[in-house]
Protein backbone atom coordinates (compact mmCIF):
# COMPACT_ATOMS: atom_id res chain seq x y z
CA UNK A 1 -10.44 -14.76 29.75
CA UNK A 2 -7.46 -14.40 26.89
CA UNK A 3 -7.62 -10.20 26.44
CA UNK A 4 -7.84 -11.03 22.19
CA UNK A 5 -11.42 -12.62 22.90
CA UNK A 6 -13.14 -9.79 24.67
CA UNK A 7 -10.95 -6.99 22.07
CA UNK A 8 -14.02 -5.34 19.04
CA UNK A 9 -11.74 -3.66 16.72
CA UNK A 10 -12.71 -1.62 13.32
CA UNK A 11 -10.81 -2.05 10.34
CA UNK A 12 -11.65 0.90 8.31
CA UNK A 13 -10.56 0.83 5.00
CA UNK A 14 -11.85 2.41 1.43
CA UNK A 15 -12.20 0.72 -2.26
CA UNK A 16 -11.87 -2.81 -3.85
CA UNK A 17 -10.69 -5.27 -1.33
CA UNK A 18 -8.48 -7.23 -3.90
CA UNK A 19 -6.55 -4.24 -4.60
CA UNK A 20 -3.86 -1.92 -3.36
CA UNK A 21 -3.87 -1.01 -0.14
CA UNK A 22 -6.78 -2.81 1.05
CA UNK A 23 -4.75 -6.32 0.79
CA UNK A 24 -2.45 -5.40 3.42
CA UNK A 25 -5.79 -4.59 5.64
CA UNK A 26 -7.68 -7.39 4.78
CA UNK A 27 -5.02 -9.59 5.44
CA UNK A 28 -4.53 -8.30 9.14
CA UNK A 29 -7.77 -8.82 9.52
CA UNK A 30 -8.04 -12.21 8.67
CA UNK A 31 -4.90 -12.79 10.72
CA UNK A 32 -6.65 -11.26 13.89
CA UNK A 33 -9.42 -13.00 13.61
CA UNK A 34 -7.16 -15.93 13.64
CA UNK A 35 -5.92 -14.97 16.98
CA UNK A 36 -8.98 -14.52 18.49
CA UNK A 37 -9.77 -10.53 18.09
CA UNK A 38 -13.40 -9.38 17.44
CA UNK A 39 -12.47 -7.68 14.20
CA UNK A 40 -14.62 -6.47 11.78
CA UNK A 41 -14.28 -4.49 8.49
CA UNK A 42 -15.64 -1.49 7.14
CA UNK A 43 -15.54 -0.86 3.67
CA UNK A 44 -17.48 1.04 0.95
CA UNK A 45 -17.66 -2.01 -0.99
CA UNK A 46 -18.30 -4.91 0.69
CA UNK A 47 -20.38 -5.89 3.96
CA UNK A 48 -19.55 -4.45 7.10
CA UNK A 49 -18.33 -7.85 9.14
CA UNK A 50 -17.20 -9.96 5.95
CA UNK A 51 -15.43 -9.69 2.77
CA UNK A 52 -18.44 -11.05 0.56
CA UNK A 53 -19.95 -7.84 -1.58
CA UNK A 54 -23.57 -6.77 -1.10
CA UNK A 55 -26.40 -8.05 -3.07
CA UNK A 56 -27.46 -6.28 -6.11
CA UNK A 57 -29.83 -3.60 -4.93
CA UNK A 58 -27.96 -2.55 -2.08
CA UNK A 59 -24.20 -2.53 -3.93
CA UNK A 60 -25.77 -0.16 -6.93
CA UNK A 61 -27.31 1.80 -3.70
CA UNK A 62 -24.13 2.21 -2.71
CA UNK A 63 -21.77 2.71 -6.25
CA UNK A 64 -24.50 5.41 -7.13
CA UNK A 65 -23.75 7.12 -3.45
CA UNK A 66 -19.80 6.77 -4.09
CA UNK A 67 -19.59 8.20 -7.29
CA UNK A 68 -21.30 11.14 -6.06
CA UNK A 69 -19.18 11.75 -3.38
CA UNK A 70 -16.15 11.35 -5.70
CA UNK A 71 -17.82 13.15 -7.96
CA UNK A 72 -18.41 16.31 -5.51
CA UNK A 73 -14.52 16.04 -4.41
CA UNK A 74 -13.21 16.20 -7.69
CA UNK A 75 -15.03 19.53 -8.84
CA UNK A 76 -12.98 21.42 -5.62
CA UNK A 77 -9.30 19.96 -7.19
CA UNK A 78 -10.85 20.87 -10.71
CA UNK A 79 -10.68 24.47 -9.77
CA UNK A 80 -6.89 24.35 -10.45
CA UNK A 81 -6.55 24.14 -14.26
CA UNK A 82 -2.27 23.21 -13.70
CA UNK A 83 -2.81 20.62 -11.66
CA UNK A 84 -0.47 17.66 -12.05
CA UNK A 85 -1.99 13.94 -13.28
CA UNK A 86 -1.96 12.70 -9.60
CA UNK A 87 -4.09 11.48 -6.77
CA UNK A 88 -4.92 14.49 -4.57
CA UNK A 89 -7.83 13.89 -2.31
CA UNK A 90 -9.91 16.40 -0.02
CA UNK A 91 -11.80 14.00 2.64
CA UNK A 92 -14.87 15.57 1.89
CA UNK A 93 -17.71 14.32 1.47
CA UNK A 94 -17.69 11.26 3.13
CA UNK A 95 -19.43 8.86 5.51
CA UNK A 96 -19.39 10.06 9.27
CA UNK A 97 -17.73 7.08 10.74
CA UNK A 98 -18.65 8.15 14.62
CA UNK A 99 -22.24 7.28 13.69
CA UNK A 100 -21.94 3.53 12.36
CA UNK A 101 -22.86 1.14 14.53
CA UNK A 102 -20.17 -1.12 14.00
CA UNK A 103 -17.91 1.89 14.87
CA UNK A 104 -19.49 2.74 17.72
CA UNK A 105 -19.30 -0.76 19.36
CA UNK A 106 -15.59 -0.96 18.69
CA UNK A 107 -13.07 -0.79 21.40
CA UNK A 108 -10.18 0.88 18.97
CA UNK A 109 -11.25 2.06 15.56
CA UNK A 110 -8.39 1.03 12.75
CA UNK A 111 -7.90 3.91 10.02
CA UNK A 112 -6.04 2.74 7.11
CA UNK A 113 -6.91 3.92 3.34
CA UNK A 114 -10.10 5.97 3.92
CA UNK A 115 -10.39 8.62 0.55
CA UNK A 116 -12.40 8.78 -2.49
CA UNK A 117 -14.97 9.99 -0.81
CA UNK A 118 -15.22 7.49 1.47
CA UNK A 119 -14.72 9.33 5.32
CA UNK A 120 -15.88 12.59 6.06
CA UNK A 121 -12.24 14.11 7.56
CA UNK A 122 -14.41 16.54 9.78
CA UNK A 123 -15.89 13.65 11.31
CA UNK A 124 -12.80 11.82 12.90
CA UNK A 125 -12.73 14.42 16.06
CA UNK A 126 -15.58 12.95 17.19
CA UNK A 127 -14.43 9.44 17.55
CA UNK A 128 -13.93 8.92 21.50
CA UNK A 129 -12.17 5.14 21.34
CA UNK A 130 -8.20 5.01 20.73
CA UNK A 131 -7.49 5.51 16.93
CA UNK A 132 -5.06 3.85 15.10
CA UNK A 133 -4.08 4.92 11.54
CA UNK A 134 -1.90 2.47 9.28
CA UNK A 135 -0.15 4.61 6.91
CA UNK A 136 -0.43 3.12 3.49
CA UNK A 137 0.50 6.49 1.98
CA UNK A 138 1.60 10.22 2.80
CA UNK A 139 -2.37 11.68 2.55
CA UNK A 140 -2.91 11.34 6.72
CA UNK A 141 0.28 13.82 6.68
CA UNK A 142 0.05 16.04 3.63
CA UNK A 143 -3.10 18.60 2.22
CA UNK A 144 -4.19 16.55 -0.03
CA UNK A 145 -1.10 14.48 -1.78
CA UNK A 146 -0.67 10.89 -1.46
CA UNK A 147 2.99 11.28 -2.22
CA UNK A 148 5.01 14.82 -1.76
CA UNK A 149 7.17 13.76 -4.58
CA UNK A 150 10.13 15.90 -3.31
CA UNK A 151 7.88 18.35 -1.74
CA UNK A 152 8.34 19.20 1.72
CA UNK A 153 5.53 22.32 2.40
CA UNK A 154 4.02 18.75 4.28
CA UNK A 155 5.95 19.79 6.92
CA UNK A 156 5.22 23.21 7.19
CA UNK A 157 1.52 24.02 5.94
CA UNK A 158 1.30 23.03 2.85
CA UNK A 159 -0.01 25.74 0.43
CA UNK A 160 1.21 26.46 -3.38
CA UNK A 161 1.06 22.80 -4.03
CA UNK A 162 2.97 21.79 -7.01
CA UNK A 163 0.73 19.02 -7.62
CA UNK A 164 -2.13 21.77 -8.00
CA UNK A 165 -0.26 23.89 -10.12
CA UNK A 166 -0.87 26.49 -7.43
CA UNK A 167 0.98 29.88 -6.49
CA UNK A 168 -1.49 30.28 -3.77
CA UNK A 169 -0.91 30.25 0.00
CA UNK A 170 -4.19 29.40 1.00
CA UNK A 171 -4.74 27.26 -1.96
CA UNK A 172 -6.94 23.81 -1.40
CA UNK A 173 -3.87 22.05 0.04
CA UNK A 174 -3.13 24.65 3.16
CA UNK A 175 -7.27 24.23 3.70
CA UNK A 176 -6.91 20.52 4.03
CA UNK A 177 -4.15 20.45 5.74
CA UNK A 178 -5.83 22.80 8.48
CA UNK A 179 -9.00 20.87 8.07
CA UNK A 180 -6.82 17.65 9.64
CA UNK A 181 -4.94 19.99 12.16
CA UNK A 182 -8.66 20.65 13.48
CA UNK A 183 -10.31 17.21 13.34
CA UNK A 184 -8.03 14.02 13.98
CA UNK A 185 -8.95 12.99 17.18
CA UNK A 186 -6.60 13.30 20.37
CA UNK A 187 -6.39 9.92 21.17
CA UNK A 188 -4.60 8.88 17.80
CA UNK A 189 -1.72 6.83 16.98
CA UNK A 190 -0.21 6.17 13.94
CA UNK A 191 1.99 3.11 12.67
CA UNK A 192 3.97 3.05 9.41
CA UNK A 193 3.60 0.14 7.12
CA UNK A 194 7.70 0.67 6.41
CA UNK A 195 10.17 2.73 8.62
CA UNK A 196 10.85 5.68 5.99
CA UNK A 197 7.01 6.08 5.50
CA UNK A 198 6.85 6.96 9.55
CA UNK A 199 10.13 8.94 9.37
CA UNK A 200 7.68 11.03 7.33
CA UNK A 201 5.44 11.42 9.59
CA UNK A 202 7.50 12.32 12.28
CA UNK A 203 9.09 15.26 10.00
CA UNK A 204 4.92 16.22 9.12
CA UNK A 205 3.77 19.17 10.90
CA UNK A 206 0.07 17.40 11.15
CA UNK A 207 1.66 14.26 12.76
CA UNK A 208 5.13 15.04 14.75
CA UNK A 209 3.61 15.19 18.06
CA UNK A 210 1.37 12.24 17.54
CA UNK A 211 3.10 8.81 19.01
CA UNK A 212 4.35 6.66 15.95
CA UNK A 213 5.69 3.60 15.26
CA UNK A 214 6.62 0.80 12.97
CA UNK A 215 5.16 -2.13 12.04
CA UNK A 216 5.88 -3.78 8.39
CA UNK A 217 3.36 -4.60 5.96
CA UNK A 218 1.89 -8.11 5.29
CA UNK A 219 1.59 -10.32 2.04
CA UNK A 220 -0.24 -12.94 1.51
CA UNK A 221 2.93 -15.93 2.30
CA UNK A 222 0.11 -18.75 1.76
CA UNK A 223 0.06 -17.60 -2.03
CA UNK A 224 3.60 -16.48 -2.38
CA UNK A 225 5.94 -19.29 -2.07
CA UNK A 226 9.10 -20.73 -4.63
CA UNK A 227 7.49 -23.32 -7.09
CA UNK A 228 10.02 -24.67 -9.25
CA UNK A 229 10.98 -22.27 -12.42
CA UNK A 230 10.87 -25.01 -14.87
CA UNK A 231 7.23 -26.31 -14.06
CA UNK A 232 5.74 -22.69 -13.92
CA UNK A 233 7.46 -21.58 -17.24
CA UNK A 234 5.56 -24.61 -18.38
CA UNK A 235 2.18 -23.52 -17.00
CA UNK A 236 2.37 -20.23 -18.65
CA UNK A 237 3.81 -21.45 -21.78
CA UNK A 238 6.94 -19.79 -21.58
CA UNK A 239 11.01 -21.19 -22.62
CA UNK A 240 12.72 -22.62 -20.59
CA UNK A 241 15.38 -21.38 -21.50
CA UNK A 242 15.33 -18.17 -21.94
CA UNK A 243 15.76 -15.22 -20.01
CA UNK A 244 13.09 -13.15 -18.49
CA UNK A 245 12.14 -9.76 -16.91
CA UNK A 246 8.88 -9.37 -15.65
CA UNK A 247 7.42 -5.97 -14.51
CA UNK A 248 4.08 -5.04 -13.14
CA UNK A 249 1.75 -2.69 -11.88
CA UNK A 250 3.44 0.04 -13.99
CA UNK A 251 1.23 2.05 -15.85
CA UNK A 252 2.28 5.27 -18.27
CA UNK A 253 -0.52 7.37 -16.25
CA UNK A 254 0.87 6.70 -13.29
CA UNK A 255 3.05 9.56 -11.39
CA UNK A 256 4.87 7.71 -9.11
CA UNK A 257 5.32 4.29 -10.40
CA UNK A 258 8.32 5.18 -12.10
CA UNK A 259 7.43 3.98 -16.14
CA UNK A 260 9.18 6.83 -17.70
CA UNK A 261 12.47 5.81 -15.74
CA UNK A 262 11.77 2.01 -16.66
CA UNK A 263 11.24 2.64 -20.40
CA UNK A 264 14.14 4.42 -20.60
CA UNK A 265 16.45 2.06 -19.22
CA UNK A 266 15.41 -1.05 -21.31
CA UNK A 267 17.29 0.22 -23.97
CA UNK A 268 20.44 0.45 -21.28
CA UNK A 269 20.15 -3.64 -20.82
CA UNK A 270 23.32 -5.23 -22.26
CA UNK A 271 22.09 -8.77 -21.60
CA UNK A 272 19.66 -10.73 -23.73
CA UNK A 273 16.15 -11.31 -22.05
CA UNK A 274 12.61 -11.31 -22.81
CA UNK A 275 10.03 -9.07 -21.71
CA UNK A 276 6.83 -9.91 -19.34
CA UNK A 277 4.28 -7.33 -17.73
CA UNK A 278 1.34 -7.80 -15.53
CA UNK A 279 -0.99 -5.03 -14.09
CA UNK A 280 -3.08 -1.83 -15.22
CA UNK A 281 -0.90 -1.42 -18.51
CA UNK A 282 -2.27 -1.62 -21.21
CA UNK A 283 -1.72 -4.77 -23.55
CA UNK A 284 -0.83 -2.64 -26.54
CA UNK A 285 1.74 -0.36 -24.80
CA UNK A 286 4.97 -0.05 -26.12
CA UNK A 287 7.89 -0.32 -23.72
CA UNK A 288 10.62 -1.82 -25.63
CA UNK A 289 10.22 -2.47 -29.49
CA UNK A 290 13.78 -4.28 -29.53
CA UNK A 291 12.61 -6.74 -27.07
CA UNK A 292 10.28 -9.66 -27.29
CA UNK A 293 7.24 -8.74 -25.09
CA UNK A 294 4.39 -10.95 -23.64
CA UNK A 295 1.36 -9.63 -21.63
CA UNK A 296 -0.59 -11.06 -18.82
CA UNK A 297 -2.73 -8.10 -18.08
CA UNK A 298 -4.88 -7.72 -15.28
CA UNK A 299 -4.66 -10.94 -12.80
CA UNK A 300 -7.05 -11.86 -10.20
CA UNK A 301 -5.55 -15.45 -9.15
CA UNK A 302 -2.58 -15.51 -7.31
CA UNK A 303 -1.97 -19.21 -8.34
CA UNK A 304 -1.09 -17.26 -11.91
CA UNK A 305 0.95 -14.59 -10.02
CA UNK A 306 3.02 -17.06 -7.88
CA UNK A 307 3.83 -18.71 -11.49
CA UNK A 308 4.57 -15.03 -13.40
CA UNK A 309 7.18 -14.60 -10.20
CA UNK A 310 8.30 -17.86 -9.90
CA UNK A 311 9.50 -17.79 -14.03
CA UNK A 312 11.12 -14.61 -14.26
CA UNK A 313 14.98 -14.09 -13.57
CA UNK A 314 14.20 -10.81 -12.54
CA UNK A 315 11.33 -8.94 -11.37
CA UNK A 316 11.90 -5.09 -12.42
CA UNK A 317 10.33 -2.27 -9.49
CA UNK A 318 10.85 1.33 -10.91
CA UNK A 319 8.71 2.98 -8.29
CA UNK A 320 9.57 6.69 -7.48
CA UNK A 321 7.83 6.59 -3.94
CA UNK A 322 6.08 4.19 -2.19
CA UNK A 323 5.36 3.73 1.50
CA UNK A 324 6.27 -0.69 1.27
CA UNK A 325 6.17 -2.19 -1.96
CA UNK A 326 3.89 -5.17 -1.90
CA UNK A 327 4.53 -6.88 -5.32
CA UNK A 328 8.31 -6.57 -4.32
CA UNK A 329 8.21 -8.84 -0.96
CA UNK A 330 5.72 -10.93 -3.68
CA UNK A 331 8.54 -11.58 -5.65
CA UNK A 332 10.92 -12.13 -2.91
CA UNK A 333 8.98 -14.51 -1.38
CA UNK A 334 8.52 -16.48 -4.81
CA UNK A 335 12.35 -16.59 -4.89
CA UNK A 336 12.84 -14.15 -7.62
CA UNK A 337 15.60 -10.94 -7.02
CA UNK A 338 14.28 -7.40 -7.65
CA UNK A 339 15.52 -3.97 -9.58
CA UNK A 340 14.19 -1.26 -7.55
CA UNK A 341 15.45 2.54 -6.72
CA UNK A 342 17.29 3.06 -3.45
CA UNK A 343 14.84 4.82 -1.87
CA UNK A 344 11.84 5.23 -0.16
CA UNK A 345 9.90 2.04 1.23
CA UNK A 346 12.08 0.02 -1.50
CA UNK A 347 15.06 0.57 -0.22
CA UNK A 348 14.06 -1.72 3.02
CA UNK A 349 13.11 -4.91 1.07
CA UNK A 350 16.01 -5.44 -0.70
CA UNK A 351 19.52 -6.25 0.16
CA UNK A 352 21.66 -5.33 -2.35
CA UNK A 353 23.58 -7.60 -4.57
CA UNK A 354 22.26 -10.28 -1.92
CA UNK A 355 18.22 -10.30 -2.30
CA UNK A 356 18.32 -8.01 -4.98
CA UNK A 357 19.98 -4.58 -6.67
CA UNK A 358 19.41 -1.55 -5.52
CA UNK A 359 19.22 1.51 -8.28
CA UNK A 360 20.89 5.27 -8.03
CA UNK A 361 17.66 7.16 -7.46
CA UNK A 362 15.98 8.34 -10.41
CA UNK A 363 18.70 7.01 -13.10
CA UNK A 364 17.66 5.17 -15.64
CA UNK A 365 20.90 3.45 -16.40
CA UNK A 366 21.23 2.46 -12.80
CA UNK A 367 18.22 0.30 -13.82
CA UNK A 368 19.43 -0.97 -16.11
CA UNK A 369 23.04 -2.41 -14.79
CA UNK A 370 20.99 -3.62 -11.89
CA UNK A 371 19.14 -5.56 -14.38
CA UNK A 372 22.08 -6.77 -16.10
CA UNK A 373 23.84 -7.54 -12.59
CA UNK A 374 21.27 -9.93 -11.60
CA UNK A 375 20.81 -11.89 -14.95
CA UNK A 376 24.25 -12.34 -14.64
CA UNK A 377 24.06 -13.71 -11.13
CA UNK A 378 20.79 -15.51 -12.02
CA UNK A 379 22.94 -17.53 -15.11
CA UNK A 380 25.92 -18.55 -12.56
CA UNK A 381 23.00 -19.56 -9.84
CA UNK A 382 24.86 -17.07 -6.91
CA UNK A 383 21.51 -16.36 -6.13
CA UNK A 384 19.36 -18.92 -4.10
CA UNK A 385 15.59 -17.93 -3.84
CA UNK A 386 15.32 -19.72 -0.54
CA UNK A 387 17.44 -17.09 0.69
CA UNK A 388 14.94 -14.10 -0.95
CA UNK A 389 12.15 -16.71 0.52
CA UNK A 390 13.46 -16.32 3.95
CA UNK A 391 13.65 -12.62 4.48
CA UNK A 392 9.90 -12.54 3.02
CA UNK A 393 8.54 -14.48 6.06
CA UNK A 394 9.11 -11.10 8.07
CA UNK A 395 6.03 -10.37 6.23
CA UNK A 396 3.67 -12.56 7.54
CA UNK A 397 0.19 -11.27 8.59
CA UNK A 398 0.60 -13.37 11.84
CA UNK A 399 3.55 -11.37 12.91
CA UNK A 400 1.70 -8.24 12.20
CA UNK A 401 -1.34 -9.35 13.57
CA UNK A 402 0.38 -9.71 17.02
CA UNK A 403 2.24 -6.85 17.02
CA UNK A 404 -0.93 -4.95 16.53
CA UNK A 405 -2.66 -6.90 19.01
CA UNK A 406 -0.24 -5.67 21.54
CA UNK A 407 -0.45 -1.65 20.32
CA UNK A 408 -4.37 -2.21 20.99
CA UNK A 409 -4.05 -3.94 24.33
CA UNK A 410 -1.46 -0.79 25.23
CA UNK A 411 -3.97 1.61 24.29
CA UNK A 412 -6.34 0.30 26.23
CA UNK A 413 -4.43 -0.18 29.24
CA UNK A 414 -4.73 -3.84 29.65
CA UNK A 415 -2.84 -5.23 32.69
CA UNK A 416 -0.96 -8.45 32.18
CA UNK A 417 -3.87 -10.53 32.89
CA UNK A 418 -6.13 -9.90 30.42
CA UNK A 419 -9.28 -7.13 30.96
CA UNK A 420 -8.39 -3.42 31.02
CA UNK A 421 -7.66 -0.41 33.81
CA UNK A 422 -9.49 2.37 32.98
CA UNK A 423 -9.14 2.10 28.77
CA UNK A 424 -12.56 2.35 26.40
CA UNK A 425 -14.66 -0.67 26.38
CA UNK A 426 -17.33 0.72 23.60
CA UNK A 427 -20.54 0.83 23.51
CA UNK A 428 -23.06 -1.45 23.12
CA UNK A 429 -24.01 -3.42 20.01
C-alpha cells in the first residue's frame, strides 16, 4: 500500500480560513488530500475534517467561547499601558489540542497559526506524535511578538519588550518565552514558509536546537494566472490606457505593513499613474491627494483579484517584515512586476530589475524610483509577465504538498516501501 494512503495528519491552524495565514494551510491541505494523505483540519472556525463552517447554534457556541478566550489574553498585555499598536499574543487560554480526538488519531500533528486564543501553549508538551510547525510568523520563536521589528532579545530571553513598552526583565514577554522553553514538545520540527523566516529561527534561543528547514509557501496558481490587461481593465471599468499602481492589504493601523513608508513615497513618483487599493483600508483614506485614486475594498473572489493584478503596471509591496509575502507571488503569477523592500521574506520573490524592483530598506524614495523604474519598463514592454508567471509556479501547493509528504514519512521512519519502522502510528479513531 502507497505510504500517503495509510498517513492521518492534523492541520492545525487558527481564524478565518479565507484569510492570512490560513490560505497557505488550507491550500496544503487540499493539495495532500490530492495526493492521497488522510488530512484533516482543525480550526476554531470551521468543522474539524472540512472547510464548510458550523451550523448556527454550534458556530455562536463557539464565537461566544473565542471571544472569551481573546478576551482573557488581552487583559494580561493590557497591563502594559506603553505598549506598541501590534499583535502580541500569550497562548493562553486556549484549547488543549492533546485531548481532541482528531488530534489524537493523527500520525503527525501540523502546527501552523495557532493564537488568539486558540491553543493552550502549556498543552503542546503533551503531544506524543512528531510535530511539525509551519512558521507563518516569528510568535513560535519570540515571547509574544509576531514580528521582532529589529529586536533581537528573541534570541536571548526576551524581557523589556519594546513592543510592551516595558523596562522589565521579567516582563510578560521573558514569561512567555519560558512558558515555550517548558512546553513544545521534544519531538518537534519546524519548517519556514521562506528561507530568512527559518534563518530566524535558527538565530532564536527557543528554536536553535530544534531541526529546521525550508519549504516555500503556496498560492492558489488555479486563481492566479496572466489574463490579458486589456480585457480585465475592461471588466473593472478601468482605461486602457492609462497607467496604474495598485496596492493592497496596507492598512494605516498596521505596524508592519509598511503604509507610512508607502504614503510617503507617492509623492517621490516622477511618472504619471493612477492609483488602485484593495484590502482592510479604508475607502475614505487618504494616501495621495495629487493622484487619482479608485477603491476596491475588501475582496472575497479571486476572479476580481486575478483582474485587479492582471490591470495594474505595477503592484506596490511596502511591507517592513514578513515571513513570504503572499499577495506578492499573487501578482507575479498574474504577470504584474512588484515594488517591495529588500528584505525579509520579500527579498526572495523578486528578482530585481528582472521580476520586479527591489527597495533600499526602509526609504521611502527607494519606493518610489522602483516605482518609476518599472512604469518605465512596463511602457517599453522589457518586461514579459510570462517570465514573472514562470517563477510563480515554484509556488504551487503540489510541490509543497510533496515536499511535506516526504518530512512526514521521515519522521515517521518509513522505509522505502511504504509502512513505517518503529515511528507513531496514532491512536485509534
Amino acid at each position: 500500500m502507497n505510504f500517503n494512503d495509510s498517513l492521518r495528519v492534523c492541520h492545525v491552524v487558527g481564524g478565518p480560513l479565507h484569510e492570512g495565514a490560513a490560505k497557505g494551510a488550507v491550500l496544503l491541505h487540499e493539495a495532500l488530500l490530492r495526493q492521497g494523505v488522510r488530512s484533516r483540519l482543525l480550526n476554531d472556525f470551521v468543522e474539524t475534517d472540512t472547510t464548510r463552517p458550523p451550523g448556527p447554534f454550534k458556530r455562536l457556541a463557539r464565537r461566544i467561547a473565542r471571544r472569551r478566550r481573546v478576551k482573557q489574553e488581552r487583559r494580561q498585555v493590557k497591563r502594559y499601558p506603553e505598549r506598541q499598536n501590534t499583535l502580541f499574543s500569550v497562548g493562553s487560554p486556549g484549547i488543549e489540542l492533546s485531548r481532541h480526538p482528531v488530534v489524537r488519531s493523527s500520525d503527525v500533528v501540523h502546527l501552523h497559526w495557532i493564537n488568539r486564543g486558540f491553543v493552550q501553549l502549556r498543552d503542546l508538551k503533551h503531544l506524543p506524535q512528531p510535530v511539525v510547525w509551519t512558521l507563518r510568523d516569528m510568535w513560535p520563536l519570540t515571547g509574544g511578538c509576531h514580528y521582532s521589528i529589529g529586536c533581537s532579545r528573541f534570541q536571548q530571553q526576551c524581557g523589556r519588550c519594546p513592543q510592551l513598552g516595558s523596562d522589565e526583565d521579567q516582563d510578560l514577554s521573558r514569561q512567555v518565552h519560558q512558558l515555550k522553553g517548558e512546553c513544545y514538545p521534544e519531538n518537534l520540527s519546524i519548517v519556514g514558509i521562506s528561507q530568512w523566516i527559518a534563518d530566524q529561527a535558527r538565530s532564536s534561543s527557543l528554536l536553535k536546537d530544534r531541526p529546521i528547514r525550508t519549504i516555500s509557501n503556496c498560492i492558489d496558481l488555479k486563481n492566479y494566472y496572466p489574463v490579458s490587461r486589456s480585457e480585465a481593465r475592461k471588466r473593472l471599468g478601468l482605461s486602457p490606457d492609462r497607467r496604474y499602481v495598485l496596492v493592497g492589504a496596507v492598512s494605516p493601523q498596521s505596524f508592519y505593513k509598511g503604509f507610512q513608508q508607502m504614503q510617503q513615497s507617492l509623492p517621490m513618483c516622477n511618472e504619471p499613474f493612477e492609483l488602485l487599493i484593495f484590502g482592510g483600508m479604508k475607502r475614505s483614506t487618504v494616501l495621495a491627494p495629487e493622484r487619482a485614486t479608485r477603491s476596491f475594498g475588501y475582496i472575497s473572489e479571486a476572479s476580481v483579484l486575478r483582474d485587479l493584478y492582471s490591470a495594474a503596471d505595477v503592484f506596490l509591496a511596502p511591507s517592513i517584515m514578513e515571513a513570504f509575502g503572499k499577495t506578492i507571488a499573487e501578482s507575479l503569477a498574474c504577470g504584474t512586476p512588484v515594488v517591495a523592500f529588500d528584505h525579509s521574506g520579500p527579498k526572495e520573490l523578486i528578482e530585481h530589475e528582472r521580476t520586479g524592483y527591489l527597495a533600499t530598506p526602509f526609504k521611502p524614495e527607494s519606493l518610489a524610483a522602483g516605482v518609476d523604474n518599472l512604469l518605465r519598463r512596463q511602457a517599453d514592454q522589457s518586461i514579459r509577465p510570462a517570465d514573472l508567471s514562470e517563477r510563480a509556479q515554484r509556488y504551487a501547493p503540489e510541490r509543497a504538498a510533496e515536499e511535506y509528504a516526504a518530512l512526514y514519512r521521515e519522521l515517521l521512519g518509513s522505509n522505502a516501501n511504504g509502512g513505517t519502522q518503529g515511528g507513531w502510528r496514532g491512536r485509534a479513531a
